[in-house]
PDB file of N, CA and C in Angstrom:
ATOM      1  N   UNK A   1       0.825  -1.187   0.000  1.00  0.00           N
ATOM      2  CA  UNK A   1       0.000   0.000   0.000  1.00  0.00           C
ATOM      3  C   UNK A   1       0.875   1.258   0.000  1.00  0.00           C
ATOM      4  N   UNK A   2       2.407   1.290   1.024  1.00  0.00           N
ATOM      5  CA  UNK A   2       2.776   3.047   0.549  1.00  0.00           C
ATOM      6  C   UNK A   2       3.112   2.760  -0.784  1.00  0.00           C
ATOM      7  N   UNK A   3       4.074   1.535  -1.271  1.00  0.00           N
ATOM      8  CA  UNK A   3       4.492   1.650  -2.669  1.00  0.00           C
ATOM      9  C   UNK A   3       3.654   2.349  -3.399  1.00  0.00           C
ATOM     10  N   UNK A   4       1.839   1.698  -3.492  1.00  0.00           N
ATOM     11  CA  UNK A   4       1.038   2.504  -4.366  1.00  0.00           C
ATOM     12  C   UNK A   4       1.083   3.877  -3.867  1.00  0.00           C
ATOM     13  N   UNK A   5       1.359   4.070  -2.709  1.00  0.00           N
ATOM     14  CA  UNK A   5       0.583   5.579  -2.497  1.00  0.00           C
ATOM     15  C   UNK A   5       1.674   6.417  -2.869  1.00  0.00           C
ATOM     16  N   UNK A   6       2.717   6.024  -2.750  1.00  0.00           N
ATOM     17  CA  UNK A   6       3.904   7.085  -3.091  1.00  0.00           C
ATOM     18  C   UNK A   6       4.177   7.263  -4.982  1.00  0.00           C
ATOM     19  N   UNK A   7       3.326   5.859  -5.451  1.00  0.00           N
ATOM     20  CA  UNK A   7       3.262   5.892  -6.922  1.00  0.00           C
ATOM     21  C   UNK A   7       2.193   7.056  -7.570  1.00  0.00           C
ATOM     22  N   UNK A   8       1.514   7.147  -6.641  1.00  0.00           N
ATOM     23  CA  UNK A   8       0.743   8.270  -6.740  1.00  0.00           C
ATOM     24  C   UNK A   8       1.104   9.576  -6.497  1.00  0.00           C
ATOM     25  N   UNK A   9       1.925   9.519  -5.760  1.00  0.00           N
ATOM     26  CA  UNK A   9       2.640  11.063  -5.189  1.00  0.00           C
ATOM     27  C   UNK A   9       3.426  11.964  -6.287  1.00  0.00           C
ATOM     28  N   UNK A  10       3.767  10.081  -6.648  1.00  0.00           N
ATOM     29  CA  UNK A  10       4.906  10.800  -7.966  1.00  0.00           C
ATOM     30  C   UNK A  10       4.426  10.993  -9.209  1.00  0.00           C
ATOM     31  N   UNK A  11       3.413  10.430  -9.388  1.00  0.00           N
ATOM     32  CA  UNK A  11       2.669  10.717 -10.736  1.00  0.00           C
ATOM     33  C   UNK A  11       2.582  12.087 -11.085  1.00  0.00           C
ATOM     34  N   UNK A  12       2.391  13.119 -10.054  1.00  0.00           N
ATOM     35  CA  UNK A  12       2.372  14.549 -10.289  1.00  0.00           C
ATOM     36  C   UNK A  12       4.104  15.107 -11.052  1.00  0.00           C
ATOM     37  N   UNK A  13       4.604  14.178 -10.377  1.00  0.00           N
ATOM     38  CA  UNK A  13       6.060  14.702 -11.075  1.00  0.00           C
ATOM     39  C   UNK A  13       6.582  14.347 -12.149  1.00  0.00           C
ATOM     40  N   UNK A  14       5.836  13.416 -12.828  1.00  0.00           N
ATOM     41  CA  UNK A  14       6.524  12.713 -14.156  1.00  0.00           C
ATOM     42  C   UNK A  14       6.450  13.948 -14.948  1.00  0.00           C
ATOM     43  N   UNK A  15       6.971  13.852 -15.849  1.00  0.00           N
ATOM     44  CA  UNK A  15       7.253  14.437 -17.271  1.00  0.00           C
ATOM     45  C   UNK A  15       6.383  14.310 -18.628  1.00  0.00           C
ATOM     46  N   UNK A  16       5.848  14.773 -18.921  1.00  0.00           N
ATOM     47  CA  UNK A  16       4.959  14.447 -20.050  1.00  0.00           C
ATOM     48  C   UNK A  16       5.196  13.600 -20.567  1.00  0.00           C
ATOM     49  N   UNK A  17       6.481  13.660 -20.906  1.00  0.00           N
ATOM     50  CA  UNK A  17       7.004  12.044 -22.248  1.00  0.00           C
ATOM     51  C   UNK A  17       6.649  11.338 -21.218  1.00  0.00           C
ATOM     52  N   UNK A  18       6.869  10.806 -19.750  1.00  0.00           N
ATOM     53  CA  UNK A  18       6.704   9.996 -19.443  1.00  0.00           C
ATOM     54  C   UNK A  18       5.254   9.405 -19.223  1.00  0.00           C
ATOM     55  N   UNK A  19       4.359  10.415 -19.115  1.00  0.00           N
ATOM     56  CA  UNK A  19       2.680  10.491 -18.885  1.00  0.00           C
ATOM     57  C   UNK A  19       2.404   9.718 -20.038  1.00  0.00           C
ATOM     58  N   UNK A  20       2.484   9.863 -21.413  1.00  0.00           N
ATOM     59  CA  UNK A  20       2.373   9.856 -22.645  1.00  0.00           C
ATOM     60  C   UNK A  20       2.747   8.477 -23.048  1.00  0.00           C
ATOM     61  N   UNK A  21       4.545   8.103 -22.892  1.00  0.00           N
ATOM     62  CA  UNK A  21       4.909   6.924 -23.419  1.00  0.00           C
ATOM     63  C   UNK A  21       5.788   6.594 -21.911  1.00  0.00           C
ATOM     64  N   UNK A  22       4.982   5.749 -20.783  1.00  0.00           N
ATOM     65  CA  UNK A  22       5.632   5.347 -19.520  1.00  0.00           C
ATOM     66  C   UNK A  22       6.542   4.413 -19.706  1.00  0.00           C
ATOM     67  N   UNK A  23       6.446   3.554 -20.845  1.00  0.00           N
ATOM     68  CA  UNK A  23       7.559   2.068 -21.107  1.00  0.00           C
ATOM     69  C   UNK A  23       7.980   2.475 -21.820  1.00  0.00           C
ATOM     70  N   UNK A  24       9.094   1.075 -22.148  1.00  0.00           N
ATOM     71  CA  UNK A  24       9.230   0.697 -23.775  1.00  0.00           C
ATOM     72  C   UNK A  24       8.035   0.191 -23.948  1.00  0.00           C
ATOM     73  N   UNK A  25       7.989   0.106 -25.722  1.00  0.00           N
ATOM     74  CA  UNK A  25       7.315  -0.712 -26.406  1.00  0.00           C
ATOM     75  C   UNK A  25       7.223  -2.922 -25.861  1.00  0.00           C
ATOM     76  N   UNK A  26       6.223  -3.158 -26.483  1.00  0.00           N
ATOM     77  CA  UNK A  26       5.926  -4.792 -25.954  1.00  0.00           C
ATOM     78  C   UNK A  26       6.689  -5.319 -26.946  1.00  0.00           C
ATOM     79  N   UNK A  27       7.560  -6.164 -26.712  1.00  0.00           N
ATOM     80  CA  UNK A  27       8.077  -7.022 -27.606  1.00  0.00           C
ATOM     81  C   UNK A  27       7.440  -8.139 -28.133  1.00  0.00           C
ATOM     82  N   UNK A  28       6.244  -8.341 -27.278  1.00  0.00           N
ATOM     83  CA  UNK A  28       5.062  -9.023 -27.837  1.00  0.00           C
ATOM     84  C   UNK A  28       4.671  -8.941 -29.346  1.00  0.00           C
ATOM     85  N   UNK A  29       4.262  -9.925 -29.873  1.00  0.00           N
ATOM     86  CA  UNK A  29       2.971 -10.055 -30.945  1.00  0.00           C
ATOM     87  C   UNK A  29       1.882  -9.831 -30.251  1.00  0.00           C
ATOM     88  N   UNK A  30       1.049  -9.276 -31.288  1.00  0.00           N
ATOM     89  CA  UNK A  30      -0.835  -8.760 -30.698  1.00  0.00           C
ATOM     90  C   UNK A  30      -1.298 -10.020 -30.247  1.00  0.00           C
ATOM     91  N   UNK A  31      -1.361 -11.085 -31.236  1.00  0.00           N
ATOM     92  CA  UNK A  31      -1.669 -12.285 -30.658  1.00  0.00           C
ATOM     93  C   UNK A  31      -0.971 -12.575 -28.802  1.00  0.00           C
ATOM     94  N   UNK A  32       0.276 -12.692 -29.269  1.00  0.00           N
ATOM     95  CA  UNK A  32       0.719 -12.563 -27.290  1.00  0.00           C
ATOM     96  C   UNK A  32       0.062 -11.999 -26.405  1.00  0.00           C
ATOM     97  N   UNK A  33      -0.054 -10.944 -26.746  1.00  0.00           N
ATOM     98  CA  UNK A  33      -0.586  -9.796 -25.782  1.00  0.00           C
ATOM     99  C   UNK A  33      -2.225  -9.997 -25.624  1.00  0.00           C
ATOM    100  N   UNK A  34      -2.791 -10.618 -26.731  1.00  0.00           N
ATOM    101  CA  UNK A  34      -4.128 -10.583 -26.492  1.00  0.00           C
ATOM    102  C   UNK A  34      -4.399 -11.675 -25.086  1.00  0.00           C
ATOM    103  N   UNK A  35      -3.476 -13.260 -25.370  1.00  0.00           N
ATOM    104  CA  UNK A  35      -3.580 -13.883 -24.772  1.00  0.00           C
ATOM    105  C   UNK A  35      -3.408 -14.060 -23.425  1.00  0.00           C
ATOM    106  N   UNK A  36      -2.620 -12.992 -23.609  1.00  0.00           N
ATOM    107  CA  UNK A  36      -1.352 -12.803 -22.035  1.00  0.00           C
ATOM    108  C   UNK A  36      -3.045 -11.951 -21.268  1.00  0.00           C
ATOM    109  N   UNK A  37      -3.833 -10.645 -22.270  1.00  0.00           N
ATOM    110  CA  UNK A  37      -4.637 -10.455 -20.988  1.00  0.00           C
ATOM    111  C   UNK A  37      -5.923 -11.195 -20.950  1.00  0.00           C
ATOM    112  N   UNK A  38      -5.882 -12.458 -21.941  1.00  0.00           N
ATOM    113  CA  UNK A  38      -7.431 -13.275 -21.600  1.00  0.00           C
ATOM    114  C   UNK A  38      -6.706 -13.944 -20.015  1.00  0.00           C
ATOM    115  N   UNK A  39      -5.435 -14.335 -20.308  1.00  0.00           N
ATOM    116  CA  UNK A  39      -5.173 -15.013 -18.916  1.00  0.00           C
ATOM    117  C   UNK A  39      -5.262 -14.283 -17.592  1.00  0.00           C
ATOM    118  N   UNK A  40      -5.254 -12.724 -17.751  1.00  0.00           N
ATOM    119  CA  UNK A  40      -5.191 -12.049 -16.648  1.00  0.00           C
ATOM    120  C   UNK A  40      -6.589 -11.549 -16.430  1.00  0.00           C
ATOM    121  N   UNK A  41      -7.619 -11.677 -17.317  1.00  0.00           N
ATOM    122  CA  UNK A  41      -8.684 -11.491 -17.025  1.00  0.00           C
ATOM    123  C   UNK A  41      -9.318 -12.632 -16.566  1.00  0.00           C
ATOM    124  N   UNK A  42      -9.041 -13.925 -16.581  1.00  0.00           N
ATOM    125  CA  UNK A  42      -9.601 -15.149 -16.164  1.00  0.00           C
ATOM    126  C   UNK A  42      -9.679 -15.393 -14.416  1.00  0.00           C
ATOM    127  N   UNK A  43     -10.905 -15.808 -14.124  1.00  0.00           N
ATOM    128  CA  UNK A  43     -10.769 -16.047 -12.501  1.00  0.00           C
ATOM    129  C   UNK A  43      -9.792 -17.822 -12.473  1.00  0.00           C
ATOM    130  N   UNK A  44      -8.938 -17.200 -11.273  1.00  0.00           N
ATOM    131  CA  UNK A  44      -8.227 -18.496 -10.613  1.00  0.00           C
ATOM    132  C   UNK A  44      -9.203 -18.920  -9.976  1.00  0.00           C
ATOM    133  N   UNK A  45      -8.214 -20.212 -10.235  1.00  0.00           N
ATOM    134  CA  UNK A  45      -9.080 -21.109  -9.717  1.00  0.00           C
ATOM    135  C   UNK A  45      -7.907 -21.525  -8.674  1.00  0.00           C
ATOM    136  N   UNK A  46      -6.177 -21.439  -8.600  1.00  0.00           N
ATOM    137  CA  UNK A  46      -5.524 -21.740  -7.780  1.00  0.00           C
ATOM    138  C   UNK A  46      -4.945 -21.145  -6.828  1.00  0.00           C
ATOM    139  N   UNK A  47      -4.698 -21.468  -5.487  1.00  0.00           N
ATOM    140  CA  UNK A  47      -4.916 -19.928  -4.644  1.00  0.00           C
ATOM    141  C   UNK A  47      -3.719 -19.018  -4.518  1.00  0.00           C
ATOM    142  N   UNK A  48      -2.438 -19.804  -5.095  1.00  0.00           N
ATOM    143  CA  UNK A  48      -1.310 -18.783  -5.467  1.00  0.00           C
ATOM    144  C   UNK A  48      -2.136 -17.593  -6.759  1.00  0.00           C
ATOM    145  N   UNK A  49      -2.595 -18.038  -7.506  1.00  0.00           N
ATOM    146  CA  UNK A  49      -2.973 -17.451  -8.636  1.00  0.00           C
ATOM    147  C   UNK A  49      -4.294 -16.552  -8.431  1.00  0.00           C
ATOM    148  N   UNK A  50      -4.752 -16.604  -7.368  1.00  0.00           N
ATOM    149  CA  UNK A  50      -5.731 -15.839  -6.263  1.00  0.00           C
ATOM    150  C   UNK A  50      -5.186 -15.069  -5.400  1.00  0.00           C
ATOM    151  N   UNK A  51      -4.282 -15.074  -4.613  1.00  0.00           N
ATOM    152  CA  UNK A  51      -3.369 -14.540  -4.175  1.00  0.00           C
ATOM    153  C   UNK A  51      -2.194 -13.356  -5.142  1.00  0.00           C
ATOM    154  N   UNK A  52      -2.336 -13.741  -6.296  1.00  0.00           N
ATOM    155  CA  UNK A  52      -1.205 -12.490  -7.281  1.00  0.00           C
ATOM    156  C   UNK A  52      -2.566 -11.492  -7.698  1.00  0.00           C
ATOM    157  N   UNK A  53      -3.715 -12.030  -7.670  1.00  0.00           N
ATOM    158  CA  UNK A  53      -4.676 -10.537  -7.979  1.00  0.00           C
ATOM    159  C   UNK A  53      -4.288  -9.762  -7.121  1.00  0.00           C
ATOM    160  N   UNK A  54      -4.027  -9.744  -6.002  1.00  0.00           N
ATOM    161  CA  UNK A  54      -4.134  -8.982  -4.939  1.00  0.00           C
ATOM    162  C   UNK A  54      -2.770  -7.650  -5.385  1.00  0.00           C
ATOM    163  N   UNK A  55      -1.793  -8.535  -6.283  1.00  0.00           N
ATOM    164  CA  UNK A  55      -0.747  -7.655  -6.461  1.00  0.00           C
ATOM    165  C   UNK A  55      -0.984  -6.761  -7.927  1.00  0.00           C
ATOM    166  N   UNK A  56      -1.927  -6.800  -8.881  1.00  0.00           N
ATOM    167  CA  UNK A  56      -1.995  -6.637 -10.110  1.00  0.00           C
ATOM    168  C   UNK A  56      -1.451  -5.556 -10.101  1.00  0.00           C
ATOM    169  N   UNK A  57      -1.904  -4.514  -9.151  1.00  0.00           N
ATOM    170  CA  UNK A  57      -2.301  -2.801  -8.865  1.00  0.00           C
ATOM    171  C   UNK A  57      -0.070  -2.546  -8.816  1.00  0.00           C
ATOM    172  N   UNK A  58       0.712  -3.154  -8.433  1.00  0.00           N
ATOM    173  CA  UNK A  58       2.531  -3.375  -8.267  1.00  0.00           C
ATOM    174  C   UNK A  58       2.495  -3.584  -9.911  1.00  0.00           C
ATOM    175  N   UNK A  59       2.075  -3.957 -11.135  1.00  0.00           N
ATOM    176  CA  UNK A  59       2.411  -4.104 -11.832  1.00  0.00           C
ATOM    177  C   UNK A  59       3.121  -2.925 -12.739  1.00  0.00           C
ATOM    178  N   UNK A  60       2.852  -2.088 -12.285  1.00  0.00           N
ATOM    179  CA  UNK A  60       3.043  -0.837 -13.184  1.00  0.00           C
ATOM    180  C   UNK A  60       4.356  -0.323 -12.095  1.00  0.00           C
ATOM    181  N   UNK A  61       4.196  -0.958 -11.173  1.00  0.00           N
ATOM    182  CA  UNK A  61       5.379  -0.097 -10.311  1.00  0.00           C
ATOM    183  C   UNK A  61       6.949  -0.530 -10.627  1.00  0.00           C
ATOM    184  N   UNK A  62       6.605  -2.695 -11.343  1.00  0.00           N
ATOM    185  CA  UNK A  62       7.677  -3.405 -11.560  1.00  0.00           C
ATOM    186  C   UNK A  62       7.689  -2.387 -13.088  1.00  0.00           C
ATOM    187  N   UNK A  63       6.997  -2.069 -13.883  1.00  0.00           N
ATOM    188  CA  UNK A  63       7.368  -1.788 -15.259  1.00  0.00           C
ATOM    189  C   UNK A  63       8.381  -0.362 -14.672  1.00  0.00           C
ATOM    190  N   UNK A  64       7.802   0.475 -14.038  1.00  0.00           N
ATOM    191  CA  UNK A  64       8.695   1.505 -14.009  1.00  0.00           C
ATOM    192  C   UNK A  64      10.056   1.376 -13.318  1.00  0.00           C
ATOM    193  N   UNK A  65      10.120   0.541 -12.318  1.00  0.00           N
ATOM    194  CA  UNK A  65      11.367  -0.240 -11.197  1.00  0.00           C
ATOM    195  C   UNK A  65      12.214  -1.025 -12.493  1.00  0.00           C
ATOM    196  N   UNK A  66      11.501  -1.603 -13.454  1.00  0.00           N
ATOM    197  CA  UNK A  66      12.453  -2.272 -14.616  1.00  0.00           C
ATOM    198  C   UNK A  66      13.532  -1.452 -15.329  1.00  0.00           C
ATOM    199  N   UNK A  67      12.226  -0.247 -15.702  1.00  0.00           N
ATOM    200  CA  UNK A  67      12.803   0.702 -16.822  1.00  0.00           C
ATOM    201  C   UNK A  67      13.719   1.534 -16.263  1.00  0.00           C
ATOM    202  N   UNK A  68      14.020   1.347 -15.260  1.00  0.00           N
ATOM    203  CA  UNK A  68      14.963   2.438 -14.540  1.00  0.00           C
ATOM    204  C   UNK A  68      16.112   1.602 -14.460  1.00  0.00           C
ATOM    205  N   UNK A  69      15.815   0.469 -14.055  1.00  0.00           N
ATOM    206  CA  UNK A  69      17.053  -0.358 -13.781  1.00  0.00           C
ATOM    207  C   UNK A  69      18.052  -0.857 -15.472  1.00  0.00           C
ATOM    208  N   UNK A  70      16.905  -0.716 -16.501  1.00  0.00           N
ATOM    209  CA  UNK A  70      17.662  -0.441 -17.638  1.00  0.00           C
ATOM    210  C   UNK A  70      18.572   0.538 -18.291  1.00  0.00           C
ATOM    211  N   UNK A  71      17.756   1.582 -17.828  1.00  0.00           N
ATOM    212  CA  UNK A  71      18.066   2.558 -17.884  1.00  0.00           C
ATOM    213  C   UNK A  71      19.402   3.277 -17.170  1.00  0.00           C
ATOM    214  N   UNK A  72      19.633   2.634 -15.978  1.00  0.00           N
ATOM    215  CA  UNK A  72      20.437   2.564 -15.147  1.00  0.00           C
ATOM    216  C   UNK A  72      22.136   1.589 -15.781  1.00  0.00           C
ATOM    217  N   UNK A  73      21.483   0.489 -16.074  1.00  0.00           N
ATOM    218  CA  UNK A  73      22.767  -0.393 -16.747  1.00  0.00           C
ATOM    219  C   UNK A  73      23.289   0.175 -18.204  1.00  0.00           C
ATOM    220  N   UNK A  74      22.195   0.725 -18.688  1.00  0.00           N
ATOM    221  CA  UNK A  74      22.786   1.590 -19.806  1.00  0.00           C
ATOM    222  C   UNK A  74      23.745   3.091 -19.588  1.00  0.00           C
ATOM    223  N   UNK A  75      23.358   3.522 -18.882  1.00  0.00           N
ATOM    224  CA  UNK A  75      24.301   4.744 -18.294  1.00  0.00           C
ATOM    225  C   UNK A  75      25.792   4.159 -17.434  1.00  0.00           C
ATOM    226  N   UNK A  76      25.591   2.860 -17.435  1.00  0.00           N
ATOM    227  CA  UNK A  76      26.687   3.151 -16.435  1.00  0.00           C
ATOM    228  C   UNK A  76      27.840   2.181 -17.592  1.00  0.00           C
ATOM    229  N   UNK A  77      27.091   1.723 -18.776  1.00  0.00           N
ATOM    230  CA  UNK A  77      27.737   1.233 -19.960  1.00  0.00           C
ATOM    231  C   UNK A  77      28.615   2.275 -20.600  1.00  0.00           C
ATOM    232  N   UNK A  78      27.893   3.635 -20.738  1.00  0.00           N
ATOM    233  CA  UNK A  78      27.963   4.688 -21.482  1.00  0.00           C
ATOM    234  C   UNK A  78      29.346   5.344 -20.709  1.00  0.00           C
ATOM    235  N   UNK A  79      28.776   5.381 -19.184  1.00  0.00           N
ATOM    236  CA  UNK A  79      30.371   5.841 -18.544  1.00  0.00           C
ATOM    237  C   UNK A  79      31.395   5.350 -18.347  1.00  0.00           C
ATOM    238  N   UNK A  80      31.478   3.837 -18.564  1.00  0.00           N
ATOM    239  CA  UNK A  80      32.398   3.327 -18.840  1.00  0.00           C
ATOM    240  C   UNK A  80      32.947   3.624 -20.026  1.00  0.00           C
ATOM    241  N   UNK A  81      32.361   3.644 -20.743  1.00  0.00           N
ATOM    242  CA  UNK A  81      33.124   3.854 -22.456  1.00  0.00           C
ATOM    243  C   UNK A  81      33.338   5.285 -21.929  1.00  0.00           C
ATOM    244  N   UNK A  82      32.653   6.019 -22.038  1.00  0.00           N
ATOM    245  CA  UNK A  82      33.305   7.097 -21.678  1.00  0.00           C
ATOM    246  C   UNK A  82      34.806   7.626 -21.030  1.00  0.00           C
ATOM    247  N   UNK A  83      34.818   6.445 -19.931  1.00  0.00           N
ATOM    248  CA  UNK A  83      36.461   6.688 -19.460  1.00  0.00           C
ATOM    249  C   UNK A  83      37.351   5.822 -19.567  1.00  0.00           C
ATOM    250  N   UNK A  84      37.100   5.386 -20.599  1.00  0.00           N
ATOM    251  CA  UNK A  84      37.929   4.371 -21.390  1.00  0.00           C
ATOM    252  C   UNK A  84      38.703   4.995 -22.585  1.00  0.00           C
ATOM    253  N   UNK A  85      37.535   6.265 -23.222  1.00  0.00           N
ATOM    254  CA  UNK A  85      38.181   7.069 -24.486  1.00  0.00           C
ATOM    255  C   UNK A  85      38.951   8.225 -23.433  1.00  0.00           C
ATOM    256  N   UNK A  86      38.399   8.312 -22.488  1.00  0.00           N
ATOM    257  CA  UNK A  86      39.120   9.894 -21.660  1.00  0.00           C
ATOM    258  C   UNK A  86      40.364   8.898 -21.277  1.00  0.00           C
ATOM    259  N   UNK A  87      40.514   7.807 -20.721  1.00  0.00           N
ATOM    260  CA  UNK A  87      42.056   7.180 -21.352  1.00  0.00           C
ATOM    261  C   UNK A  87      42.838   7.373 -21.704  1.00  0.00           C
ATOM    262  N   UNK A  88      42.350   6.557 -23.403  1.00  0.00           N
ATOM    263  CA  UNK A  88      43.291   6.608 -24.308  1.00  0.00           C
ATOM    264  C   UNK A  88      43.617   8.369 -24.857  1.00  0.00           C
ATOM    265  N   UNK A  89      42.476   8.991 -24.751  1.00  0.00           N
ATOM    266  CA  UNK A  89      43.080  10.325 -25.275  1.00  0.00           C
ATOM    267  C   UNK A  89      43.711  11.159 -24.348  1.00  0.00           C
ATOM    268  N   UNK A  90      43.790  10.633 -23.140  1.00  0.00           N
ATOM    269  CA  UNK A  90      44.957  11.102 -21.911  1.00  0.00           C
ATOM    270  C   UNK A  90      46.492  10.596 -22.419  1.00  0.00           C
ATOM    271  N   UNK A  91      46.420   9.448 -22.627  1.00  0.00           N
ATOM    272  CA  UNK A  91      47.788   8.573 -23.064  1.00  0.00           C
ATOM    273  C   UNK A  91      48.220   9.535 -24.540  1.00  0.00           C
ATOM    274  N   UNK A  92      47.280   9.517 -25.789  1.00  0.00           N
ATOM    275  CA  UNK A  92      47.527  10.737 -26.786  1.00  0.00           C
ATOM    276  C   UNK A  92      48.050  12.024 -26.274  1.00  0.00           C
ATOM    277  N   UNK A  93      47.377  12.554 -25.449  1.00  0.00           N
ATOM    278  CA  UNK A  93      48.089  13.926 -24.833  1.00  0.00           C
ATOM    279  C   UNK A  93      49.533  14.115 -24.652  1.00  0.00           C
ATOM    280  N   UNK A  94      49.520  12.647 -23.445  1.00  0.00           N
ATOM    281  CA  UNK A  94      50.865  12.250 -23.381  1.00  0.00           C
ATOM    282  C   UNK A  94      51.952  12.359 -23.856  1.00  0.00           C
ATOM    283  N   UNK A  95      51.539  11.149 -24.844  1.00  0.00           N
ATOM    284  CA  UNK A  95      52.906  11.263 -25.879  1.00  0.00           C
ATOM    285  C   UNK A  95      53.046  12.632 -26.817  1.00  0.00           C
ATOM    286  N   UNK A  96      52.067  12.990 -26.899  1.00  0.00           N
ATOM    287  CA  UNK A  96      52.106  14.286 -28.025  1.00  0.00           C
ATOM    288  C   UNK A  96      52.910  15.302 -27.286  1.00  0.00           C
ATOM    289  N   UNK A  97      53.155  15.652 -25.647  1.00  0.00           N
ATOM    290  CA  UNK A  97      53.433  16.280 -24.908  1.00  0.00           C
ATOM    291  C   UNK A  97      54.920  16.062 -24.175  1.00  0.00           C
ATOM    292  N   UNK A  98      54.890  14.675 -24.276  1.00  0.00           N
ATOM    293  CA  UNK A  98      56.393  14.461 -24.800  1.00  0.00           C
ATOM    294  C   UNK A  98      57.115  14.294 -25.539  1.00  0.00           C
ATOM    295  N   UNK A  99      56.627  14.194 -27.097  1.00  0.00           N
ATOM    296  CA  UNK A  99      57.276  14.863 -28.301  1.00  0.00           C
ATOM    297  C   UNK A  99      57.561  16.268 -28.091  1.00  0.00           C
ATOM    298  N   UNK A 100      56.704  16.861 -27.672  1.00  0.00           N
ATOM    299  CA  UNK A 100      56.884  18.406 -27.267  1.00  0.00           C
ATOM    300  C   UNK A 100      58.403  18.710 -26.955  1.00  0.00           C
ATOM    301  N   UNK A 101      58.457  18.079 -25.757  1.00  0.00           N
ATOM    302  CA  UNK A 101      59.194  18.291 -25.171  1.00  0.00           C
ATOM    303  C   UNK A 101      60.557  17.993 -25.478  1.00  0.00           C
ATOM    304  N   UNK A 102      60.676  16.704 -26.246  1.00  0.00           N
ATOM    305  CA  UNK A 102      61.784  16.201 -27.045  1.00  0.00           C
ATOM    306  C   UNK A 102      62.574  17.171 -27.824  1.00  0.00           C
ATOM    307  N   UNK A 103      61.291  18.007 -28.296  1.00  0.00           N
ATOM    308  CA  UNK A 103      61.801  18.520 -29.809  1.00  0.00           C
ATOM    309  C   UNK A 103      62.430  19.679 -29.530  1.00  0.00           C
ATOM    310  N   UNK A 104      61.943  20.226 -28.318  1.00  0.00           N
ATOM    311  CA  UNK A 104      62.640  21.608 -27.691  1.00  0.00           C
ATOM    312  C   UNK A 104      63.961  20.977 -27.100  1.00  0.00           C
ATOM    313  N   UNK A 105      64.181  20.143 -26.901  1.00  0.00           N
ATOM    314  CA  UNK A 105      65.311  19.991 -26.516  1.00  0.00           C
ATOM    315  C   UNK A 105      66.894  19.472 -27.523  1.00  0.00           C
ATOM    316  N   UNK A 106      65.817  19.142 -28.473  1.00  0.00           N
ATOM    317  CA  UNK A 106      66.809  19.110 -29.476  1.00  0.00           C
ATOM    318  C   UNK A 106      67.668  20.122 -30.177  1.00  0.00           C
ATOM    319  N   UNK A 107      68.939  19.830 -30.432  1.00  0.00           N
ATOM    320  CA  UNK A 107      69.447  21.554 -30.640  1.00  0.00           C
ATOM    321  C   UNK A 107      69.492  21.649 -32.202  1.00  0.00           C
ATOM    322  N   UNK A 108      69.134  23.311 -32.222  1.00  0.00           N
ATOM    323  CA  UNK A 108      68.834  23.328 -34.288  1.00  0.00           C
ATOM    324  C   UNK A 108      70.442  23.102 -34.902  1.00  0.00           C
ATOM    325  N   UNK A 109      71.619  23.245 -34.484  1.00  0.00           N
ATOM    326  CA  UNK A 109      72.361  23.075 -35.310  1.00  0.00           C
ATOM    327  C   UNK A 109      72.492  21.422 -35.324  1.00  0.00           C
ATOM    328  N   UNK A 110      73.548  20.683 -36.229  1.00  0.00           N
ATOM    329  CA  UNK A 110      73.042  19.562 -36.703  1.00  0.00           C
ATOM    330  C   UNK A 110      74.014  18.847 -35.686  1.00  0.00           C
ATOM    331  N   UNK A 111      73.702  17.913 -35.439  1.00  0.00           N
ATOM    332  CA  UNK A 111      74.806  17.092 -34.250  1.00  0.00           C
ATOM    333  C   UNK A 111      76.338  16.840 -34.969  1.00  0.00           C
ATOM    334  N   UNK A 112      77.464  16.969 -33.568  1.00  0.00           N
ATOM    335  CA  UNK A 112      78.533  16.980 -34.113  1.00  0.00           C
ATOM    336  C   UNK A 112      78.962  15.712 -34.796  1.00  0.00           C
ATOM    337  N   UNK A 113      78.417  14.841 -34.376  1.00  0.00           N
ATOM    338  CA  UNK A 113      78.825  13.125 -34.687  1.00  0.00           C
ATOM    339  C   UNK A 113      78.213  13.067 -35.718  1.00  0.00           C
TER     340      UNK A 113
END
């Protein structure tokens, strides 16, 4: 019950895109999906399966708890690559910065040897 009630709290704060389009898309076929809600519209008859009505109302809370947690493994994909190129283009700096330095030290007339 707070889960729902705080799902409610926050509903005022979503974002339009999110009001609008709350998921991803179903990876379902229509056929799937039709079937998937004849089964959820059907009375149990078994009392685990009598017992998950009680949760239907959490379903929308796992879709948004999902999409975050995707959402979540994708960002932290992104920052990895991210400091993987801030890396290698640290190591580029590098060497470019000790060529620098090489070259000033080299003297313009031509070596005696």
């Amino acid at each position: 019950q707070r889960i729902l009630r705080l799902a409610e709290m926050c509903r005022r704060l979503e974002t339009e895109e999110e009001k609008v389009l709350p998921f991803y898309p179903s990876s379902l076929a229509e056929w799937e999906q039709q079937h998937a809600h004849r089964v959820l519209v059907d009375t149990a008859s078994e009392p685990l399966a009598r017992a998950m009505q009680d949760y239907v109302g959490l379903e929308r809370f796992w879709q948004r708890f999902n999409k975050a947690k995707l959402e979540e493994k994708g960002l932290e994909r992104a920052q990895a690559a991210l400091a993987n190129r801030n890396q290698n283009l640290r190591g580029l700096l590098r060497q470019y910065l000790e060529g620098a330095a090489i070259n000033e030290k080299v003297p313009k007339e031509p070596h005696p040897l």
